[in-house]
C-alpha atoms as a PDB file:
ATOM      1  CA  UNK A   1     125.763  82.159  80.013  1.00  0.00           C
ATOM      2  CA  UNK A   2     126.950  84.791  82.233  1.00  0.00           C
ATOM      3  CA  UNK A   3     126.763  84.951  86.084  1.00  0.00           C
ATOM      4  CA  UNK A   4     123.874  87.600  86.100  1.00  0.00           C
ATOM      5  CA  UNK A   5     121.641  85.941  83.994  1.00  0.00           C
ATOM      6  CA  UNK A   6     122.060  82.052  85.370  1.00  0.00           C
ATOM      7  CA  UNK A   7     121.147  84.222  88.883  1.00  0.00           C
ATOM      8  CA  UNK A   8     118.546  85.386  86.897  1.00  0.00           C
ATOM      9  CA  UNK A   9     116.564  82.133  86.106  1.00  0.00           C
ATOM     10  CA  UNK A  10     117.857  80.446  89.439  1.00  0.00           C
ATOM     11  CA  UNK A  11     115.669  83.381  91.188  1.00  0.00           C
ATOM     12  CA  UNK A  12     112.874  82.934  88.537  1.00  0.00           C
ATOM     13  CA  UNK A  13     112.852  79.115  88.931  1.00  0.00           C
ATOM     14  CA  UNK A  14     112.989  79.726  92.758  1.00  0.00           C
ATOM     15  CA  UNK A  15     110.048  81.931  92.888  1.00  0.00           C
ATOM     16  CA  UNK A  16     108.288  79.164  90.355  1.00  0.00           C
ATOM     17  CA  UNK A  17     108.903  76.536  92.852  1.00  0.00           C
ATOM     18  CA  UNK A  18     107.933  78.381  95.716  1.00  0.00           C
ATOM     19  CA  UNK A  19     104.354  79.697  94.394  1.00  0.00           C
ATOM     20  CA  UNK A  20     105.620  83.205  94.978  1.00  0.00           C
ATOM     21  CA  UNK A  21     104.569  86.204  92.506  1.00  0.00           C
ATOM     22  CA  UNK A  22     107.280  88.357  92.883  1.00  0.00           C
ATOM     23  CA  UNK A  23     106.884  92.067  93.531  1.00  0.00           C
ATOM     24  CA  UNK A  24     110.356  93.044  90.925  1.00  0.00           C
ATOM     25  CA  UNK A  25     113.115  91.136  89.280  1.00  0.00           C
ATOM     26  CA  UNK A  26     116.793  92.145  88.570  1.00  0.00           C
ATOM     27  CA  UNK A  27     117.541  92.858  84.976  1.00  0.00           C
ATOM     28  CA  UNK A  28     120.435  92.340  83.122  1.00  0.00           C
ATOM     29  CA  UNK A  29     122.049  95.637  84.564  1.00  0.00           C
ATOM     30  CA  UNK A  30     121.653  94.190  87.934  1.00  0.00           C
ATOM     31  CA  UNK A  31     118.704  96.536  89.505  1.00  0.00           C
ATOM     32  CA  UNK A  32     115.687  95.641  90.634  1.00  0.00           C
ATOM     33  CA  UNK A  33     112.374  96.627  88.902  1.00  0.00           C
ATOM     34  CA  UNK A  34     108.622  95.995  89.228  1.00  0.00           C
ATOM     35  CA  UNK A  35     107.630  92.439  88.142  1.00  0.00           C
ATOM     36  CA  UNK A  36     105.970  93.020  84.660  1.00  0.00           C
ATOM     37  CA  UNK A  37     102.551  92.286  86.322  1.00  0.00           C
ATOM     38  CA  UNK A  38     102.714  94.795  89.097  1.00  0.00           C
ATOM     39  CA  UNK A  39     102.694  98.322  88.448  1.00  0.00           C
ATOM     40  CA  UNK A  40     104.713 100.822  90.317  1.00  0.00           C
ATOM     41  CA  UNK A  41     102.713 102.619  92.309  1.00  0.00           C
ATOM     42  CA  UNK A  42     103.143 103.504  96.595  1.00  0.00           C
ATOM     43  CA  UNK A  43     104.361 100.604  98.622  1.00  0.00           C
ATOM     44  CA  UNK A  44     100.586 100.206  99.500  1.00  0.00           C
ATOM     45  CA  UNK A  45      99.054 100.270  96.313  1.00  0.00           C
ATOM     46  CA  UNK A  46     102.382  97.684  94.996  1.00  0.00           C
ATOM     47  CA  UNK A  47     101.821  95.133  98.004  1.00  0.00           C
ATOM     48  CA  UNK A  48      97.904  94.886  97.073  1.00  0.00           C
ATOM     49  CA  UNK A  49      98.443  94.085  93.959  1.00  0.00           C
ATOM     50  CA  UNK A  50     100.985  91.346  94.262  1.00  0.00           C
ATOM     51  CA  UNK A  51      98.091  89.190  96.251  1.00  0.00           C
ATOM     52  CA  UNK A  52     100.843  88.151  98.811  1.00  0.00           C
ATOM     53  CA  UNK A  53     100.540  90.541 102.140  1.00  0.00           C
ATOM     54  CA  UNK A  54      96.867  90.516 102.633  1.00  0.00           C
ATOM     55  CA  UNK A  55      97.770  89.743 106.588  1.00  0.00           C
ATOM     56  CA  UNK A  56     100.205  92.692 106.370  1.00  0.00           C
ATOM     57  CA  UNK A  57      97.472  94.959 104.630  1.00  0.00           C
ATOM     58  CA  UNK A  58      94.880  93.615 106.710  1.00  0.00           C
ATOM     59  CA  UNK A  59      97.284  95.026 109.823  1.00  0.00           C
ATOM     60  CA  UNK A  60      96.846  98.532 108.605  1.00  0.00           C
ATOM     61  CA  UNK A  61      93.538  98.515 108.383  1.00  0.00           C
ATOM     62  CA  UNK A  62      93.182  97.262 111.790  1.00  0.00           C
ATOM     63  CA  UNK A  63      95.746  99.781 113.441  1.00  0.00           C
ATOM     64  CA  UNK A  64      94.572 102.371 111.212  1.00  0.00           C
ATOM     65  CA  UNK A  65      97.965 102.535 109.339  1.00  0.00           C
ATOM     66  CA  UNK A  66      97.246 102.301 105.568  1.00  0.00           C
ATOM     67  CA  UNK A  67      98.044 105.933 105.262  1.00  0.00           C
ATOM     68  CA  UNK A  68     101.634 105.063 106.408  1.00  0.00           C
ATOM     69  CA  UNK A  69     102.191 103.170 103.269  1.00  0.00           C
ATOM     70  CA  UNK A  70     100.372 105.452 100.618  1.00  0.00           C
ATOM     71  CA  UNK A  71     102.232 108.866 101.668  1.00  0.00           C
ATOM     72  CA  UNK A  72     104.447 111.304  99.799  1.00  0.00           C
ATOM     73  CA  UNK A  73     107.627 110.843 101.103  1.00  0.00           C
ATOM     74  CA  UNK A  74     110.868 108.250 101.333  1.00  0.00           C
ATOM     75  CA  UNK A  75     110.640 104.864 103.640  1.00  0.00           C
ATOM     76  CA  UNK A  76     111.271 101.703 103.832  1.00  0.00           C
ATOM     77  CA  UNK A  77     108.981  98.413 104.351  1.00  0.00           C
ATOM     78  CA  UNK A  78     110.591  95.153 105.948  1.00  0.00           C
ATOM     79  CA  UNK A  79     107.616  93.479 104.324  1.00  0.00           C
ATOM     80  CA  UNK A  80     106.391  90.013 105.646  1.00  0.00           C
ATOM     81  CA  UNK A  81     104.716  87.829 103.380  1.00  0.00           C
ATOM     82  CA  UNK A  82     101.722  85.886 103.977  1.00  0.00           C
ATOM     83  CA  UNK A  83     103.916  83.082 104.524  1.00  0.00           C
ATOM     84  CA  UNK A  84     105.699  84.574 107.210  1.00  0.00           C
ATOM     85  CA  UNK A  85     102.777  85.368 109.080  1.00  0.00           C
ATOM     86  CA  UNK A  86     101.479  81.816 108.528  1.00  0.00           C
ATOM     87  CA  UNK A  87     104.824  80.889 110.447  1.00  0.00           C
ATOM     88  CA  UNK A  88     102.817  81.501 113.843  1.00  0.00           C
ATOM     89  CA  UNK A  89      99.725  79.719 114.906  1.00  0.00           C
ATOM     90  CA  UNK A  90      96.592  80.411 113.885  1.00  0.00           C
ATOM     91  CA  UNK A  91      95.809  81.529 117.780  1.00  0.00           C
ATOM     92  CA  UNK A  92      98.718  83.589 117.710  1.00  0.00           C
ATOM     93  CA  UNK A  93      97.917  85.156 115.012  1.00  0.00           C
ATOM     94  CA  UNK A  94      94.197  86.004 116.073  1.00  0.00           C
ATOM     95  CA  UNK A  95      95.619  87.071 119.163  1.00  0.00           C
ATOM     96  CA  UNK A  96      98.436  89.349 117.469  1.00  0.00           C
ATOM     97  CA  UNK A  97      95.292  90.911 115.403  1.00  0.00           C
ATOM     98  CA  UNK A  98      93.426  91.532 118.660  1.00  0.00           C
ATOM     99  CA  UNK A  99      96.118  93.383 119.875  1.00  0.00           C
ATOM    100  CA  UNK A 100      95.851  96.688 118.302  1.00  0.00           C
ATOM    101  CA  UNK A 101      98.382  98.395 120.658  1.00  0.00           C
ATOM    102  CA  UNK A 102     100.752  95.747 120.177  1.00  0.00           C
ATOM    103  CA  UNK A 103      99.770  95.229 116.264  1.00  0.00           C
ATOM    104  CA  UNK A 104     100.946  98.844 115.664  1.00  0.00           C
ATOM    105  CA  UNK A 105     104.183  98.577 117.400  1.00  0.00           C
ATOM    106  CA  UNK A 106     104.703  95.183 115.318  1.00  0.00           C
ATOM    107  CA  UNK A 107     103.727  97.347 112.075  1.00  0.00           C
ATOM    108  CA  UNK A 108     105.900 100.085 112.585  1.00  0.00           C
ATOM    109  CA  UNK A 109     108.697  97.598 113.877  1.00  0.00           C
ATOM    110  CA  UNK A 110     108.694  96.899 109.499  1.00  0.00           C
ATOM    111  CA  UNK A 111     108.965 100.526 108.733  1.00  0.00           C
ATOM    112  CA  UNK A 112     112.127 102.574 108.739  1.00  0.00           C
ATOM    113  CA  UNK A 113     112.769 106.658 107.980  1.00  0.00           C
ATOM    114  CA  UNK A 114     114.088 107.130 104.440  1.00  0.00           C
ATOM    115  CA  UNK A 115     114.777 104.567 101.425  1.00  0.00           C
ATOM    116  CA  UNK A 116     117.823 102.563 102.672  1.00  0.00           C
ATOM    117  CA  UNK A 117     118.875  99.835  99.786  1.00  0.00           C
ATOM    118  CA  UNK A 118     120.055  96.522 100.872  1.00  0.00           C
ATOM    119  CA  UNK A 119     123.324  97.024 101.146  1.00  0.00           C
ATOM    120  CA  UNK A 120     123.722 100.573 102.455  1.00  0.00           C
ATOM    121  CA  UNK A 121     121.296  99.236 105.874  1.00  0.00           C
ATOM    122  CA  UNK A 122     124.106  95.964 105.811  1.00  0.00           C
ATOM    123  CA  UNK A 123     126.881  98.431 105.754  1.00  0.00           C
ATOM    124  CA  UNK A 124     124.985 100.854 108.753  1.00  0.00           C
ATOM    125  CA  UNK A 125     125.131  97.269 110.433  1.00  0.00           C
ATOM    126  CA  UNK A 126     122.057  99.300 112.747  1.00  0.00           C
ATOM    127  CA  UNK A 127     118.864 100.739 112.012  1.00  0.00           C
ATOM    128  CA  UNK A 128     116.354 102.387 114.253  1.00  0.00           C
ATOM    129  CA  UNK A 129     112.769 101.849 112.970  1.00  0.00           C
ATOM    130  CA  UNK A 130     109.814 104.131 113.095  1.00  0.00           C
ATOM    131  CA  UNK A 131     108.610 101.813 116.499  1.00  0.00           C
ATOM    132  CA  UNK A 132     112.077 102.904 117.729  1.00  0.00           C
ATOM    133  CA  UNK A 133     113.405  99.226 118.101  1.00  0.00           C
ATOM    134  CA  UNK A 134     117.216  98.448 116.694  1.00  0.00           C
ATOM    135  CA  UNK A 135     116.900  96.869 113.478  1.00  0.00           C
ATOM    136  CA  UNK A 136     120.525  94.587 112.377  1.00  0.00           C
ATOM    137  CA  UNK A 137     121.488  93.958 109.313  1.00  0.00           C
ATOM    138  CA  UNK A 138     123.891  91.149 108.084  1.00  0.00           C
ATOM    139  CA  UNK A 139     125.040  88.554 105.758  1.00  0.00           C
ATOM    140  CA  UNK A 140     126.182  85.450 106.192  1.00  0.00           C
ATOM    141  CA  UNK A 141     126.559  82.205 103.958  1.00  0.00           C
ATOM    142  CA  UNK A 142     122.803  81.599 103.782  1.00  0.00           C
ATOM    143  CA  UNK A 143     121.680  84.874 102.963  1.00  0.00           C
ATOM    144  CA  UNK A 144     120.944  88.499 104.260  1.00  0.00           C
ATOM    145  CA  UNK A 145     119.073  88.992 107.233  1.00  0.00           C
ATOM    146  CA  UNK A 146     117.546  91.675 109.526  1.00  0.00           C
ATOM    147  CA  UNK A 147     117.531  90.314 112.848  1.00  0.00           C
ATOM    148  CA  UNK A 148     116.373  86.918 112.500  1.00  0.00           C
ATOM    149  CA  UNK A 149     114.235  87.227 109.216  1.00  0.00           C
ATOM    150  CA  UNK A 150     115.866  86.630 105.917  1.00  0.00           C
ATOM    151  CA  UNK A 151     115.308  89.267 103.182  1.00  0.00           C
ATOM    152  CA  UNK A 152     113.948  86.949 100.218  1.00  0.00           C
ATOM    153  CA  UNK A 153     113.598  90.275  98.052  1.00  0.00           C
ATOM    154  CA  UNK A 154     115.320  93.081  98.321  1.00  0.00           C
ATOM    155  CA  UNK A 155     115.237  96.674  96.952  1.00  0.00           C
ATOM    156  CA  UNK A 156     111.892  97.035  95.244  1.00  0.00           C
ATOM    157  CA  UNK A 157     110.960 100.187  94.473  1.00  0.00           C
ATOM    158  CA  UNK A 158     107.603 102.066  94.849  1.00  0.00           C
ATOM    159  CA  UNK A 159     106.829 105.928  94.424  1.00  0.00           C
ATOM    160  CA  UNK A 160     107.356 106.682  98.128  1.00  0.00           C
ATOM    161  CA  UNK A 161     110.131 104.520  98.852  1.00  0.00           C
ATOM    162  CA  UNK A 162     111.802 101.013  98.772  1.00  0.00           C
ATOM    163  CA  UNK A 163     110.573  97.503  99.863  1.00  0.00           C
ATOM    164  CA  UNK A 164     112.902  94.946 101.244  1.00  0.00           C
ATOM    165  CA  UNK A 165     110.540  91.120 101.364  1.00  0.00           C
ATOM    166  CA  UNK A 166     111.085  88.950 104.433  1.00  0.00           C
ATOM    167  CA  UNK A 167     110.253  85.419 105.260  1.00  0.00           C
ATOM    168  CA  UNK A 168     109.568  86.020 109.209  1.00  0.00           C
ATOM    169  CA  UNK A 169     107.470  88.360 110.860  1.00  0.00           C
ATOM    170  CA  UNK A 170     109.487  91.045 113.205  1.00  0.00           C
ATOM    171  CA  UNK A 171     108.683  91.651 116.927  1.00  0.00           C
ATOM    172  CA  UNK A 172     109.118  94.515 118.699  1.00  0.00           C
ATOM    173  CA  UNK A 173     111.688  93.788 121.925  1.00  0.00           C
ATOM    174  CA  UNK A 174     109.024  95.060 124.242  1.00  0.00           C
END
């Protein structure tokens, strides 16, 4: 069995374990595509449909940033699960959706210019996202990470741009 395909049904039998529905999967050639079950579509319209960032959706709506998501154009989404916003309390996490100011610097704290890949924002090392915050990228023996969150999917694609799956929510330095 080669090395791409025993990676292959590790990542299947991790996502099994875990509960997760995941929004691609790499294929023998390495890329990423859609999962079979989700079709592509805008980074919006891809992230309903995998039943795993209602909080995140549920964020746009408040901040009145769903339109961020659905446009024509090239970004990228640092995209926090459910389970990443589950990470806080559940006060927090009222709180944090209270906050619309602050919810809308959190949202666009996710969202970077352009469709940067994996490994093109790990070799930039730096990213400045659309809240105007550094974003760093790295690797390290457990993983890669952008700041402090691990990326537990990366380089999904969508119509309008690429979606990179994190297990921790991002806060803006403010």
């Amino acid at each position: 069995m080669n090395l791409k395909r025993t990676s292959l049904i590790l990542l299947i039998i991790g996502f099994f374990v875990a509960g997760l529905t995941p929004l691609s999967y790499a294929s023998d050639q390495g890329e990423a595509r859609p999962h079979p079950e989700i079709k592509k579509g805008t980074i919006f319209e891809m992230a309903k449909q995998s039943g795993k960032f209602t909080i995140l959706l549920k964020a746009l709506e408040i901040t009145g940033l769903t339109e961020e998501l659905q446009k024509e154009g090239s970004i990228t989404v640092l995209a926090p699960t459910d389970d990443a916003f589950r990470r806080m309390s559940e006060g927090e996490r009222e709180d944090l959706l209270n906050d619309k100011e602050y919810l809308k610097d959190l949202i666009l704290m996710h969202v970077i210019d352009g469709a940067v890949k994996l490994k093109d924002a790990v070799a930039r090392e730096k990213i400045i996202s659309k809240e105007g915050d550094e974003l760093f990228f790295y690797t390290d023996a457990a993983g890669t990470f952008v700041n402090d969150s691990k990326v537990i999917m990366a380089d999904v694609e969508a119509t309008n741009g690429v979606v990179h799956v994190i297990d921790t929510v991002l806060f803006p330095w403010k």
